[in-house]
C-alpha atoms as a PDB file:
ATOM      1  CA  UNK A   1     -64.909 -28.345-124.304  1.00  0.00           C
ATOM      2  CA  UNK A   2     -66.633 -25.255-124.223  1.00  0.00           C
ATOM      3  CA  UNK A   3     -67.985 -24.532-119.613  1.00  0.00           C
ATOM      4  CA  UNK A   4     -71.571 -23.290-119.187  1.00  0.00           C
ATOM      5  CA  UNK A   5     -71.924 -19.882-118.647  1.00  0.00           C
ATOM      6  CA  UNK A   6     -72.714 -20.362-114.997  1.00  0.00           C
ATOM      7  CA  UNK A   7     -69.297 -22.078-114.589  1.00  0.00           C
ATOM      8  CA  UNK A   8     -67.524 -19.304-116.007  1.00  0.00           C
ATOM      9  CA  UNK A   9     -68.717 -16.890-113.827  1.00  0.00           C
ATOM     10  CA  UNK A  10     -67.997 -19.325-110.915  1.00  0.00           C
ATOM     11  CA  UNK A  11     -64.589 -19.122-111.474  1.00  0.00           C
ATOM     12  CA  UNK A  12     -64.199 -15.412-112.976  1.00  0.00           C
ATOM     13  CA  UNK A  13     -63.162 -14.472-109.285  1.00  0.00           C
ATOM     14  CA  UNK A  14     -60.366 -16.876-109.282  1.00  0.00           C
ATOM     15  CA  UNK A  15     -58.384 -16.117-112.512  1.00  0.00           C
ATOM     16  CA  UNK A  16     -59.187 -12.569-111.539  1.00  0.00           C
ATOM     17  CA  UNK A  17     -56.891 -13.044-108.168  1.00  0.00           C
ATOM     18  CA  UNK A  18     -54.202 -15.045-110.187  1.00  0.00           C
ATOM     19  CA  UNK A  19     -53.782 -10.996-111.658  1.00  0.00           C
ATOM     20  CA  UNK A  20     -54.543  -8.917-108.990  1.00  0.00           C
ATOM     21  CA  UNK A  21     -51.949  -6.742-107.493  1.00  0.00           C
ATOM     22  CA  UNK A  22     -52.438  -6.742-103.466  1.00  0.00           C
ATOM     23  CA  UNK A  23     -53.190  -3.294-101.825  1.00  0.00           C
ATOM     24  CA  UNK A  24     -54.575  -2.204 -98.564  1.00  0.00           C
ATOM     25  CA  UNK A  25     -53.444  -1.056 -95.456  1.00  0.00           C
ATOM     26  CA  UNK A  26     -50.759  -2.845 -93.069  1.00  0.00           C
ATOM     27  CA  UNK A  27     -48.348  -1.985 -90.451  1.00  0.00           C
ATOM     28  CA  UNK A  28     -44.416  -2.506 -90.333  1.00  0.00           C
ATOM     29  CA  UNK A  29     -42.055  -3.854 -87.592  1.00  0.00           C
ATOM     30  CA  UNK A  30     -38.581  -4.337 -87.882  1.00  0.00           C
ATOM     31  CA  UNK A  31     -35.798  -7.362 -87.858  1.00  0.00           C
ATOM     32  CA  UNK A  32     -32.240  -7.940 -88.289  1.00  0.00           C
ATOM     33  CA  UNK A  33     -31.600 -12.087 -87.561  1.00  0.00           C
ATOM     34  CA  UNK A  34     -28.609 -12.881 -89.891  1.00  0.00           C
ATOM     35  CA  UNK A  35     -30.691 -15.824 -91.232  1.00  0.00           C
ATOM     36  CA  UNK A  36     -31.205 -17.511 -94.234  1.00  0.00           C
ATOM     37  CA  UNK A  37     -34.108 -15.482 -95.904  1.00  0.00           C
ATOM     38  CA  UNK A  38     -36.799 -18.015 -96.262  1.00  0.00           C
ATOM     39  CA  UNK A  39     -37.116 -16.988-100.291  1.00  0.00           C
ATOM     40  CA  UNK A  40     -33.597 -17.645-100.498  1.00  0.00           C
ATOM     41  CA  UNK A  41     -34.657 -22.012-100.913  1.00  0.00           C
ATOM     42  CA  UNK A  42     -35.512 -23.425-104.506  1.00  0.00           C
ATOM     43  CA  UNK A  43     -39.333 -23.863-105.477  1.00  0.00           C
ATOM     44  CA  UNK A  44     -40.495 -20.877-102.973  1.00  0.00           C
ATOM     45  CA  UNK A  45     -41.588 -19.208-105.916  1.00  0.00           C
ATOM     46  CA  UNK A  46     -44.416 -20.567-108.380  1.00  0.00           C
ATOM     47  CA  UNK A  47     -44.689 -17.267-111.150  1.00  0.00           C
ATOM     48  CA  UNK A  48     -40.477 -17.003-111.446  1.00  0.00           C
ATOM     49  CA  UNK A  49     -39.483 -17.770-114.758  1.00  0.00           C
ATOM     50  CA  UNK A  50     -35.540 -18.705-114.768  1.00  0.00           C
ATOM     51  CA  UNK A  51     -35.066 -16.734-111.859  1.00  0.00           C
ATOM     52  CA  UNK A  52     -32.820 -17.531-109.070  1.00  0.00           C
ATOM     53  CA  UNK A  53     -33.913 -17.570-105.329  1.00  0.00           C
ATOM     54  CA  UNK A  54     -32.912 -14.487-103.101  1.00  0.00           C
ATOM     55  CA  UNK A  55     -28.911 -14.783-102.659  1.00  0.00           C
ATOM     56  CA  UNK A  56     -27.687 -15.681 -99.342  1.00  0.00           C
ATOM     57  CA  UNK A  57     -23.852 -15.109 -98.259  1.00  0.00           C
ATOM     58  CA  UNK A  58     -21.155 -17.261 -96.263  1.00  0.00           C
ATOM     59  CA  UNK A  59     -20.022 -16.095 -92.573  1.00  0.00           C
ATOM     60  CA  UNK A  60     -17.575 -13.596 -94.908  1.00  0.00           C
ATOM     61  CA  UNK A  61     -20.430 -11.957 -96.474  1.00  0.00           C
ATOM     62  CA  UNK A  62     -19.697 -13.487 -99.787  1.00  0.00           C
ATOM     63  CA  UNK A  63     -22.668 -14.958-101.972  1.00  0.00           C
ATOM     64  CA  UNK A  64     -23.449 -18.279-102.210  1.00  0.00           C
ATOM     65  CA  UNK A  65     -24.157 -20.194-105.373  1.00  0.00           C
ATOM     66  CA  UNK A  66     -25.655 -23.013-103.189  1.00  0.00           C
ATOM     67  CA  UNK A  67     -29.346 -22.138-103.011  1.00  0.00           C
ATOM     68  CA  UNK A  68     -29.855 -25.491-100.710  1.00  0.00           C
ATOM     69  CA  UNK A  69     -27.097 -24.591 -98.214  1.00  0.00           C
ATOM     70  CA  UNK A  70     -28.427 -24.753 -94.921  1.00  0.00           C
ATOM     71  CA  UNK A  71     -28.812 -21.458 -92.607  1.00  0.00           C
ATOM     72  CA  UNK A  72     -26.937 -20.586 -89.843  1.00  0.00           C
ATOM     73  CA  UNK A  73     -30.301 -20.108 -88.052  1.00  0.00           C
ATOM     74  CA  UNK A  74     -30.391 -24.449 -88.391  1.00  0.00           C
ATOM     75  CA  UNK A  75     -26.685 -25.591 -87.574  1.00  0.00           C
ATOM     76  CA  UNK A  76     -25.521 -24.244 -90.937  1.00  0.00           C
ATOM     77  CA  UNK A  77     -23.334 -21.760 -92.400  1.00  0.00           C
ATOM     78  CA  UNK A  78     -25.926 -19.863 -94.329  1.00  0.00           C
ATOM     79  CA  UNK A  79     -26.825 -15.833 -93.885  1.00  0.00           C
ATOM     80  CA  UNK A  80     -28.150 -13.110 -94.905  1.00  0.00           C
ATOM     81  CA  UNK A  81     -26.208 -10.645 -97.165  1.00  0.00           C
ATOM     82  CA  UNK A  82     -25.402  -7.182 -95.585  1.00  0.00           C
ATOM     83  CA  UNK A  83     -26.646  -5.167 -98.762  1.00  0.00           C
ATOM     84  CA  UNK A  84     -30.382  -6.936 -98.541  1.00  0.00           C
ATOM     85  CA  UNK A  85     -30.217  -3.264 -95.991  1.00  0.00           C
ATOM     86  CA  UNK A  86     -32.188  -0.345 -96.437  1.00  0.00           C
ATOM     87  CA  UNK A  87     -30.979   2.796 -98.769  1.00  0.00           C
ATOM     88  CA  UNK A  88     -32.406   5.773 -99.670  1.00  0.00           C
ATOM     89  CA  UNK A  89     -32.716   6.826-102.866  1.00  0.00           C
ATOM     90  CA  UNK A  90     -34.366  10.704-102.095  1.00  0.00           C
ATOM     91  CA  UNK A  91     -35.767  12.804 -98.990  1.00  0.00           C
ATOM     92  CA  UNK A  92     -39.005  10.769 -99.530  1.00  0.00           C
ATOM     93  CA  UNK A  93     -37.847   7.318-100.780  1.00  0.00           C
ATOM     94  CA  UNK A  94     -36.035   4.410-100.079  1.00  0.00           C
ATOM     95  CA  UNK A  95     -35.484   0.577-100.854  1.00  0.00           C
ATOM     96  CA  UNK A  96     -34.862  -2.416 -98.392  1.00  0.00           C
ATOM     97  CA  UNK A  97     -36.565  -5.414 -98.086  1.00  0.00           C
ATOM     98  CA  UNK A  98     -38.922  -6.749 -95.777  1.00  0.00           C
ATOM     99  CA  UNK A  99     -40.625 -10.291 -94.327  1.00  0.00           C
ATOM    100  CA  UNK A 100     -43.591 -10.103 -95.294  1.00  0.00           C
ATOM    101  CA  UNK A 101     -47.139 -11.786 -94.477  1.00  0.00           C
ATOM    102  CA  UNK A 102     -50.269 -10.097 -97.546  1.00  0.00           C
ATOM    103  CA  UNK A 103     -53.796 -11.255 -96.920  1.00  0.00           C
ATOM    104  CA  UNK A 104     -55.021 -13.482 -99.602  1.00  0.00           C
ATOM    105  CA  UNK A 105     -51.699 -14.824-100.560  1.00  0.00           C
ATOM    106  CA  UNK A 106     -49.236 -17.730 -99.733  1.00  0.00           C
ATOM    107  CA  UNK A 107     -45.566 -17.885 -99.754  1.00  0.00           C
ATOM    108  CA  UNK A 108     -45.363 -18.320-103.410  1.00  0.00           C
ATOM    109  CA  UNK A 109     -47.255 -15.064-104.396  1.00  0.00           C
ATOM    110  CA  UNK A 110     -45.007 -12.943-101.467  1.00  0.00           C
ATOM    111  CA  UNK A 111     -41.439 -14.193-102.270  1.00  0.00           C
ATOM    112  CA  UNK A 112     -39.787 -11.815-104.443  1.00  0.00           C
ATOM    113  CA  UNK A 113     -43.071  -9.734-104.657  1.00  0.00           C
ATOM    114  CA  UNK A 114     -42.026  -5.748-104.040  1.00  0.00           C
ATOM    115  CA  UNK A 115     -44.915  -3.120-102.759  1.00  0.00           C
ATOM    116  CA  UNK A 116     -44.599   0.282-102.577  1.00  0.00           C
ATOM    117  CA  UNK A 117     -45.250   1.473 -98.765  1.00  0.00           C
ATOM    118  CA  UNK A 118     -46.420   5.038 -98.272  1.00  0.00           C
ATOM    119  CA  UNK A 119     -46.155   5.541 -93.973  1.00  0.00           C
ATOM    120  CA  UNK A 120     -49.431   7.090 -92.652  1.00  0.00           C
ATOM    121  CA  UNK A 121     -47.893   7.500 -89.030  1.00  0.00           C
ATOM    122  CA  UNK A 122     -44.868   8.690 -87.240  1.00  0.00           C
ATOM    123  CA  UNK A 123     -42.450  11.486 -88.016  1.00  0.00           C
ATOM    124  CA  UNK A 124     -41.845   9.776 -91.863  1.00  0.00           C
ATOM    125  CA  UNK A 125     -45.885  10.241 -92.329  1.00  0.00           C
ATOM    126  CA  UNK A 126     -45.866  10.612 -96.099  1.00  0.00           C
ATOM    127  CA  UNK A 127     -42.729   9.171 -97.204  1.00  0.00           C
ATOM    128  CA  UNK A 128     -42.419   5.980 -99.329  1.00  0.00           C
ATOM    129  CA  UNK A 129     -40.428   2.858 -99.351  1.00  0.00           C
ATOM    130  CA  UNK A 130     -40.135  -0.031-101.639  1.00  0.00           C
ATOM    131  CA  UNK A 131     -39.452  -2.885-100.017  1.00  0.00           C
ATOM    132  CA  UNK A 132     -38.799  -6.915-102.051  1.00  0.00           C
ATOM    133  CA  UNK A 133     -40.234  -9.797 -99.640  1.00  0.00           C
ATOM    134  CA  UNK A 134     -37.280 -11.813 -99.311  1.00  0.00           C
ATOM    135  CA  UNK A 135     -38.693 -13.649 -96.546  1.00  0.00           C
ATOM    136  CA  UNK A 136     -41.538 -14.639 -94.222  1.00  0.00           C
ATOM    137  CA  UNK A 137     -42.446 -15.862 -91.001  1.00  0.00           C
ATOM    138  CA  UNK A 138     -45.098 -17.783 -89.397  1.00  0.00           C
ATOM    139  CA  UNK A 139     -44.891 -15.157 -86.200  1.00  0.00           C
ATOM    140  CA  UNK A 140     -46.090 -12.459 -88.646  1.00  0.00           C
ATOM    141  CA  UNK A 141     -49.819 -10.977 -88.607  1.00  0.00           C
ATOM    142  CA  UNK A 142     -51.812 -10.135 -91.645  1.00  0.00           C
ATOM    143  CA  UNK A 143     -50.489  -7.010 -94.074  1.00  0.00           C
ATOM    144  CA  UNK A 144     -47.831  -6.837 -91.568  1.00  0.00           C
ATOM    145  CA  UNK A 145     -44.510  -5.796 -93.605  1.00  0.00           C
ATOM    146  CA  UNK A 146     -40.661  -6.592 -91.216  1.00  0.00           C
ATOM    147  CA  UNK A 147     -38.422  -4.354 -92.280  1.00  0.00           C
ATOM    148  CA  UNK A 148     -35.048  -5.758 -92.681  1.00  0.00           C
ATOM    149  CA  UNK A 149     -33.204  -2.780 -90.831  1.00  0.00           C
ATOM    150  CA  UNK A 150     -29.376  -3.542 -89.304  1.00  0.00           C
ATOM    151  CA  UNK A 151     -29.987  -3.369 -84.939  1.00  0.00           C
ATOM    152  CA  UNK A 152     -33.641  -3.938 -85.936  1.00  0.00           C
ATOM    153  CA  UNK A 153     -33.931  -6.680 -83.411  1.00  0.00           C
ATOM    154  CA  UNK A 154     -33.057 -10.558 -83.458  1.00  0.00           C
ATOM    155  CA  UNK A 155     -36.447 -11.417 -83.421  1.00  0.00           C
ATOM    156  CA  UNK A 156     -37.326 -15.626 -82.538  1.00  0.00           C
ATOM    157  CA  UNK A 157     -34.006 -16.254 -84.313  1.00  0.00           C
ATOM    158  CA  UNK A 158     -30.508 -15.492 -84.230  1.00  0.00           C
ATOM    159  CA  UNK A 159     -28.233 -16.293 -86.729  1.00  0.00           C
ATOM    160  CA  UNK A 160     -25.632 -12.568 -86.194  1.00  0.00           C
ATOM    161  CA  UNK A 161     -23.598 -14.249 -83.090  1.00  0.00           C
ATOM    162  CA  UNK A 162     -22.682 -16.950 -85.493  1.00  0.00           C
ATOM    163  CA  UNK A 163     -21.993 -14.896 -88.818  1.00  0.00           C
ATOM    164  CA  UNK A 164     -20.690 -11.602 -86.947  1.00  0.00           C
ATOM    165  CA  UNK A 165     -20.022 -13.061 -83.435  1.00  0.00           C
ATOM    166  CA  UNK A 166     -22.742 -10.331 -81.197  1.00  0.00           C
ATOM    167  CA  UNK A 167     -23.549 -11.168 -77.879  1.00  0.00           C
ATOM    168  CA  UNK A 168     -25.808 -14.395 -78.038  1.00  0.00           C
ATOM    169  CA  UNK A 169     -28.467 -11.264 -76.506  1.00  0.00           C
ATOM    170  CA  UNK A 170     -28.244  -9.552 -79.172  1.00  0.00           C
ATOM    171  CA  UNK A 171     -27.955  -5.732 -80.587  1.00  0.00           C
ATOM    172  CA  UNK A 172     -30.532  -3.887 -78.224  1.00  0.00           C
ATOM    173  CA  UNK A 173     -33.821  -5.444 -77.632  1.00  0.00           C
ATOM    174  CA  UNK A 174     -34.587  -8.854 -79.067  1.00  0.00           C
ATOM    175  CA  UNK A 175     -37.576  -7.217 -80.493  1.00  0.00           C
ATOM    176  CA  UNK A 176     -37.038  -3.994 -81.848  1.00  0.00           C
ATOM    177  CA  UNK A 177     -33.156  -3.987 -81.033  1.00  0.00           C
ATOM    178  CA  UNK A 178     -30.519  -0.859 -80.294  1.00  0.00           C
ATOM    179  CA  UNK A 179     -32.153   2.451 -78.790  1.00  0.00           C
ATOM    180  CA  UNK A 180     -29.831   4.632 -80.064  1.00  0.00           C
ATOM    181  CA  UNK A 181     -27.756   5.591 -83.522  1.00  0.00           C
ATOM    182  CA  UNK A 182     -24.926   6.286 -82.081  1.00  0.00           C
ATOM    183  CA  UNK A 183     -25.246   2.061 -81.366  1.00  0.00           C
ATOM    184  CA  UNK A 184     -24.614   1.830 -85.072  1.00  0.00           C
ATOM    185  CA  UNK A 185     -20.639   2.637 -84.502  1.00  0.00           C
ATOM    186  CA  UNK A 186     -19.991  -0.461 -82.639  1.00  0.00           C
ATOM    187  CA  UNK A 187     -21.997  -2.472 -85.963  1.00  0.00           C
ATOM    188  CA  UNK A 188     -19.653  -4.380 -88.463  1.00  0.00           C
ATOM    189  CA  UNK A 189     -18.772  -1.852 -91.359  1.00  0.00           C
ATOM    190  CA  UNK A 190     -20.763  -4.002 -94.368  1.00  0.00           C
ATOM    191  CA  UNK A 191     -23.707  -3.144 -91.294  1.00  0.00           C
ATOM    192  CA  UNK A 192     -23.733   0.455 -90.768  1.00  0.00           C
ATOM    193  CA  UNK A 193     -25.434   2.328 -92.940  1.00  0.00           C
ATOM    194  CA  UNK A 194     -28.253   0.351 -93.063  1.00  0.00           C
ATOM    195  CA  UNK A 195     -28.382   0.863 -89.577  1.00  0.00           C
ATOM    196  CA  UNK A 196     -27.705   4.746 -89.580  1.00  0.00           C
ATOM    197  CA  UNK A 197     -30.203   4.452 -92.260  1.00  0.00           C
ATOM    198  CA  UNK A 198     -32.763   3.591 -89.285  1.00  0.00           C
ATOM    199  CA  UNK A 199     -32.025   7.002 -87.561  1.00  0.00           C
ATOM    200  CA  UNK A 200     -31.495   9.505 -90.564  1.00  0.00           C
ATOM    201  CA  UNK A 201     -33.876   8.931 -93.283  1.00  0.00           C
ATOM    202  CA  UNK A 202     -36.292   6.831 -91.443  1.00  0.00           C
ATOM    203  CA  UNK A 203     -35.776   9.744 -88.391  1.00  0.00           C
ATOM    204  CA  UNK A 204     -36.181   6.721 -85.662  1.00  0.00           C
ATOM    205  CA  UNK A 205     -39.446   5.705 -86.398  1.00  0.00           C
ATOM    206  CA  UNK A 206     -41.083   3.114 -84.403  1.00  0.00           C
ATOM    207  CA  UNK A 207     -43.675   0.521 -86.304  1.00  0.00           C
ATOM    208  CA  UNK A 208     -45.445   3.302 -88.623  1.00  0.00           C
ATOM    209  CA  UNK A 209     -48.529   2.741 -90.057  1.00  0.00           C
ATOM    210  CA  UNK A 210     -48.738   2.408 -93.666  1.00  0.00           C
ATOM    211  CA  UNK A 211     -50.838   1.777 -97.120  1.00  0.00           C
ATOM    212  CA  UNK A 212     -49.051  -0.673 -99.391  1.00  0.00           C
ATOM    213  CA  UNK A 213     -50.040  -1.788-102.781  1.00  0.00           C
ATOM    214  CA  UNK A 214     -47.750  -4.192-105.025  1.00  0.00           C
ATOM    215  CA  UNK A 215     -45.769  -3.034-107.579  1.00  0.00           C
ATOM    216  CA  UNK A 216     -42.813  -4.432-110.469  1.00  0.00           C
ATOM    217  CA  UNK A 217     -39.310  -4.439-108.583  1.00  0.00           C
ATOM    218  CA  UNK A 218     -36.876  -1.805-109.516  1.00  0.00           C
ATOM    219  CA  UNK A 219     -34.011  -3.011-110.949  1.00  0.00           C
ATOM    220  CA  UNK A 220     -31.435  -1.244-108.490  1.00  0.00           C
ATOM    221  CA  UNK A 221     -33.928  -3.836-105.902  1.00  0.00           C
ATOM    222  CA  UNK A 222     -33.603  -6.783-107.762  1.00  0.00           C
ATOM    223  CA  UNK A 223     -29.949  -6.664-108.742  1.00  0.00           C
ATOM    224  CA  UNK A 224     -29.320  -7.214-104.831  1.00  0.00           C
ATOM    225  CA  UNK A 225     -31.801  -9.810-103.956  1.00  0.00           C
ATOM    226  CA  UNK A 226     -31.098 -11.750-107.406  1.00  0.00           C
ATOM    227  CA  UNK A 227     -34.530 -12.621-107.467  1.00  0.00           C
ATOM    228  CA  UNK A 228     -37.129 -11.297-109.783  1.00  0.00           C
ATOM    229  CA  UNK A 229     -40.369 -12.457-110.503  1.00  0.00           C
ATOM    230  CA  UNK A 230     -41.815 -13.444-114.124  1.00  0.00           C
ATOM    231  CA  UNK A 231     -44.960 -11.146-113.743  1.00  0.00           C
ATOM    232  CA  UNK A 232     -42.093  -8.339-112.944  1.00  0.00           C
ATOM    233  CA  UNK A 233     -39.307  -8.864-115.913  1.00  0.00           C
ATOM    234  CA  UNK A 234     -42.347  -7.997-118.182  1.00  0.00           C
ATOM    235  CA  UNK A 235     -42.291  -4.375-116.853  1.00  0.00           C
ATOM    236  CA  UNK A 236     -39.225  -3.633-114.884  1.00  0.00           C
ATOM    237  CA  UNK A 237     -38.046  -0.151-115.283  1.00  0.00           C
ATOM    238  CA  UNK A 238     -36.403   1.151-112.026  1.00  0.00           C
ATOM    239  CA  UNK A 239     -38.636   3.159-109.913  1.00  0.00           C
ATOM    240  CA  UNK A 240     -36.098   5.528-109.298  1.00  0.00           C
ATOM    241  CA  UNK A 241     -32.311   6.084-109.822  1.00  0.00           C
ATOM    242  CA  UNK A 242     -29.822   3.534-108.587  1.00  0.00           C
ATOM    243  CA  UNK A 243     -27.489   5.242-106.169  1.00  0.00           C
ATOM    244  CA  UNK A 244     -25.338   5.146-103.163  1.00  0.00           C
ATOM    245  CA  UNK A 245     -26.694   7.912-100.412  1.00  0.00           C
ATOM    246  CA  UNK A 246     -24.705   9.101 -97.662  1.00  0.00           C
ATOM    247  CA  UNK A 247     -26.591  10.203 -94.951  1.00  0.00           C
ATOM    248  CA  UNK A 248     -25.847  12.986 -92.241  1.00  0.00           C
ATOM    249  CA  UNK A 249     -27.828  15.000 -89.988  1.00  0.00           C
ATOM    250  CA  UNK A 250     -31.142  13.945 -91.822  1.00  0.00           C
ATOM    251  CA  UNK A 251     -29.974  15.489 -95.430  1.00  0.00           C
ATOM    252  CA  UNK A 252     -28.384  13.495 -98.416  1.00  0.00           C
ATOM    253  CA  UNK A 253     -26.334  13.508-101.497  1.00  0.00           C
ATOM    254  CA  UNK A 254     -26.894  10.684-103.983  1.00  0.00           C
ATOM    255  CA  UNK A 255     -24.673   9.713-106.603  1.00  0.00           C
ATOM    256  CA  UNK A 256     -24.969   7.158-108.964  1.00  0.00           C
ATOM    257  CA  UNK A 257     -23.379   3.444-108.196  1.00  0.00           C
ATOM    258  CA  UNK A 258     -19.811   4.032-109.977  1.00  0.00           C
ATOM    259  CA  UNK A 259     -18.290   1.578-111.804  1.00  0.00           C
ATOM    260  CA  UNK A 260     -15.678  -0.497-109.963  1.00  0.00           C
ATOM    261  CA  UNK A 261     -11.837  -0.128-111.412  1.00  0.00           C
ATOM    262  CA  UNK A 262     -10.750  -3.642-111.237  1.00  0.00           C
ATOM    263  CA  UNK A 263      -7.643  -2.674-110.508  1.00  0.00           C
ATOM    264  CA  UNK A 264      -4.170  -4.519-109.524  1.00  0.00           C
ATOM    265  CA  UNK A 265      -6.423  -7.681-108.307  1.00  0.00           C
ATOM    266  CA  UNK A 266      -7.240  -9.524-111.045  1.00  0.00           C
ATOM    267  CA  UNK A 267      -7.187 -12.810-109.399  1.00  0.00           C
ATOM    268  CA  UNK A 268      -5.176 -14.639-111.312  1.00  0.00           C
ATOM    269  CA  UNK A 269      -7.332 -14.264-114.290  1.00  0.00           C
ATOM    270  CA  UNK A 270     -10.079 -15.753-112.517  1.00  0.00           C
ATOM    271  CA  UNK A 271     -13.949 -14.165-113.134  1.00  0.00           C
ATOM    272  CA  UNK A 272     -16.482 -13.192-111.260  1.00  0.00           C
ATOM    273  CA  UNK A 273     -20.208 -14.795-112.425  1.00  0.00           C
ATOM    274  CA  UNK A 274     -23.457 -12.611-112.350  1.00  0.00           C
ATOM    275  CA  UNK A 275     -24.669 -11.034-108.770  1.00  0.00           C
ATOM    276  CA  UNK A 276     -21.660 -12.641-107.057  1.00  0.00           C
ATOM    277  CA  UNK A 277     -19.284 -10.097-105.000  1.00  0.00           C
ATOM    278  CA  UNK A 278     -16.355  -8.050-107.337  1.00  0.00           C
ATOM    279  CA  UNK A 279     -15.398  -5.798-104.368  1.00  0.00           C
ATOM    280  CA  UNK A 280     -15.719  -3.578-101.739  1.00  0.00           C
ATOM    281  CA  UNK A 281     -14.552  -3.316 -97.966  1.00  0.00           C
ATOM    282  CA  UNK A 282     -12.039  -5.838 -97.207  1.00  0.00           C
ATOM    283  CA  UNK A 283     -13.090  -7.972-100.191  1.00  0.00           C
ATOM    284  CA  UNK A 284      -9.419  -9.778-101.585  1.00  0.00           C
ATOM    285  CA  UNK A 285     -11.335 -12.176-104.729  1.00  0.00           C
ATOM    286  CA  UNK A 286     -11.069 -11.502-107.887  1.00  0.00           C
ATOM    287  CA  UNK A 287     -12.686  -8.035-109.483  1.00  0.00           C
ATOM    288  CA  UNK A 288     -13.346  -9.106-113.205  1.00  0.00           C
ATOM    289  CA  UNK A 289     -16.442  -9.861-113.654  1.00  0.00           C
ATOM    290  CA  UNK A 290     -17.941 -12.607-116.362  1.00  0.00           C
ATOM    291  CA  UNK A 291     -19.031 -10.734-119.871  1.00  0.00           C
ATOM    292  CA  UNK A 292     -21.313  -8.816-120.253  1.00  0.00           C
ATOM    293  CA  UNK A 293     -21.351  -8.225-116.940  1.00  0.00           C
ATOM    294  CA  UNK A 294     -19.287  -5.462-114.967  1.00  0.00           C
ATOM    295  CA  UNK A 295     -18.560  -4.705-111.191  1.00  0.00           C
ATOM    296  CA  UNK A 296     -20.813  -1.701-110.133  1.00  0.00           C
ATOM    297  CA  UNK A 297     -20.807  -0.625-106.463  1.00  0.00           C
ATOM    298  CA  UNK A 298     -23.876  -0.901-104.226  1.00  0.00           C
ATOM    299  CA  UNK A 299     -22.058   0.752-101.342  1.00  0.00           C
ATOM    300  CA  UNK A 300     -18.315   1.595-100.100  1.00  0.00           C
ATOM    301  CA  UNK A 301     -18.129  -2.289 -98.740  1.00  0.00           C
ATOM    302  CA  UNK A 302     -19.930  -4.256-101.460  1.00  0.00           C
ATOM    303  CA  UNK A 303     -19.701  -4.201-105.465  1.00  0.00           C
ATOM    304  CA  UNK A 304     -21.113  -7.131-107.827  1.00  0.00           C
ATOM    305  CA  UNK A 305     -21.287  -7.940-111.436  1.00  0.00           C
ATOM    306  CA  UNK A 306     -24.226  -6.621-112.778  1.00  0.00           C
END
């Protein structure tokens, strides 16, 4: 059947939105609730193509292959994984994720969905930041983009005294959380960077204003979250390196992710699937991962096969 030229142009707006990539100008808060990321349940996304949800870990920090398990937010035993924290890759750019809220979109279109955020306020005015939505929230405005930042503030929920045992008041402020970096110390180690990462690169900004436009997930993103999109695997090439910063004084030194010596541990010949933990901090499981796969280090607490 062949539509009337007046029908076709009727509907050229709407296939033209099905392709559009969402820009425009937002703002950013921050969160830390231990939940279950709300991408992390089955179906949430509608243009994923074999793709799994966004991981979620145990009360040990361990992932879960269970995508239905419920959150510790509900009466579960469900969280969200410490490296799903912010990094920095340079001077001027990091990764994290975010909850997220874009004008013109529903859940489908956000989960998974990365944007590039370049800050127009505040003493990181001209920095950038990707950031993967790995969840959202009904207590979110329009364009408004929650950083997931360690001591970022419990927020409605609170899912940290369960999974790390906090005060049921929280880390600082229930909305925008500890004050100070040297509050980071006190944090559980698989915790602390991303919360130092708060005070060094993102020099204690509060809320800055940004421009955000969407963009395909960088590998060294997606290899965290497990998630990628189908409109992503098309063009994925990392937006910059993947590396593990450490972070003093407001100056860096990035190296690249090393590859993990399995070591002594083998556990008992047992393997390690794809995205699931290998090592890292007080990790005791085993450290071989599943071929082709191999353990790579996201930080000095946390290595998975990738």
């Amino acid at each position: 059947m062949v539509l009337p030229k007046t029908v076709l142009l009727a509907l050229l707006p709407f296939f033209l939105q099905v392709d559009a990539q969402a820009s425009g100008n937002g703002k950013t808060t921050r969160y830390w609730d231990c939940c279950k990321a709300s991408c992390g349940w089955p179906g949430k996304i509608s243009l994923a193509s074999g793709s799994n949800p966004v991981s979620s870990c145990d009360a040990h920090d361990r992932p879960l292959s269970n995508y239905n398990a419920v959150s510790g937010c509900n009466n579960g035993a469900t969280y969200m994984c410490s490296n799903q924290s912010p990094w920095a890759v340079s001077d001027t750019l990091s990764y994290g994720f975010a909850a997220t809220t874009v004008a013109g979109g529903t859940e489908s279109s956000w989960c998974c969905a990365c944007y590039e955020l370049t800050f127009t306020s505040g003493p990181v005015q001209g920095k950038k930041m990707i950031v993967q939505a790995t969840n959202t929230g009904g207590d979110l405005g329009s364009n408004q983009f929650d950083l997931a930042i360690p001591g970022g503030g419990f927020g409605i929920f609170n899912g940290c005294t369960a999974e790390w045992g906090t005060p049921s008041t929280g880390w600082g402020a229930q909305y925008g959380g500890i004050s100070s970096r040297s509050q980071c110390d006190a944090f559980p180690a698989a915790l602390k960077a991303g919360c130092y990462w708060r005070y060094d690169w993102f020099m204690g900004a509060d809320n800055p204003a940004i421009s955000f436009k969407q963009v395909a997930c960088p590998a060294a993103i997606t290899a965290k979250s497990g998630c990628v999109r189908a409109n992503d695997a098309i063009n994925e090439t990392p937006t910059g390196p993947a590396s593990v910063s450490t972070w003093t004084s407001g100056s860096a030194s990035a190296t690249a992710a090393p590859v993990v010596d399995p070591g002594t541990n083998t556990g008992n010949g047992e393997t390690v699937g794809q995205y699931k933990q290998c090592g890292g901090g007080d990790y005791t499981g085993p450290t071989v991962c599943e071929a082709p796969y191999t353990c790579k280090a996201s930080n000095e607490f946390y290595s998975q096969c990738l």
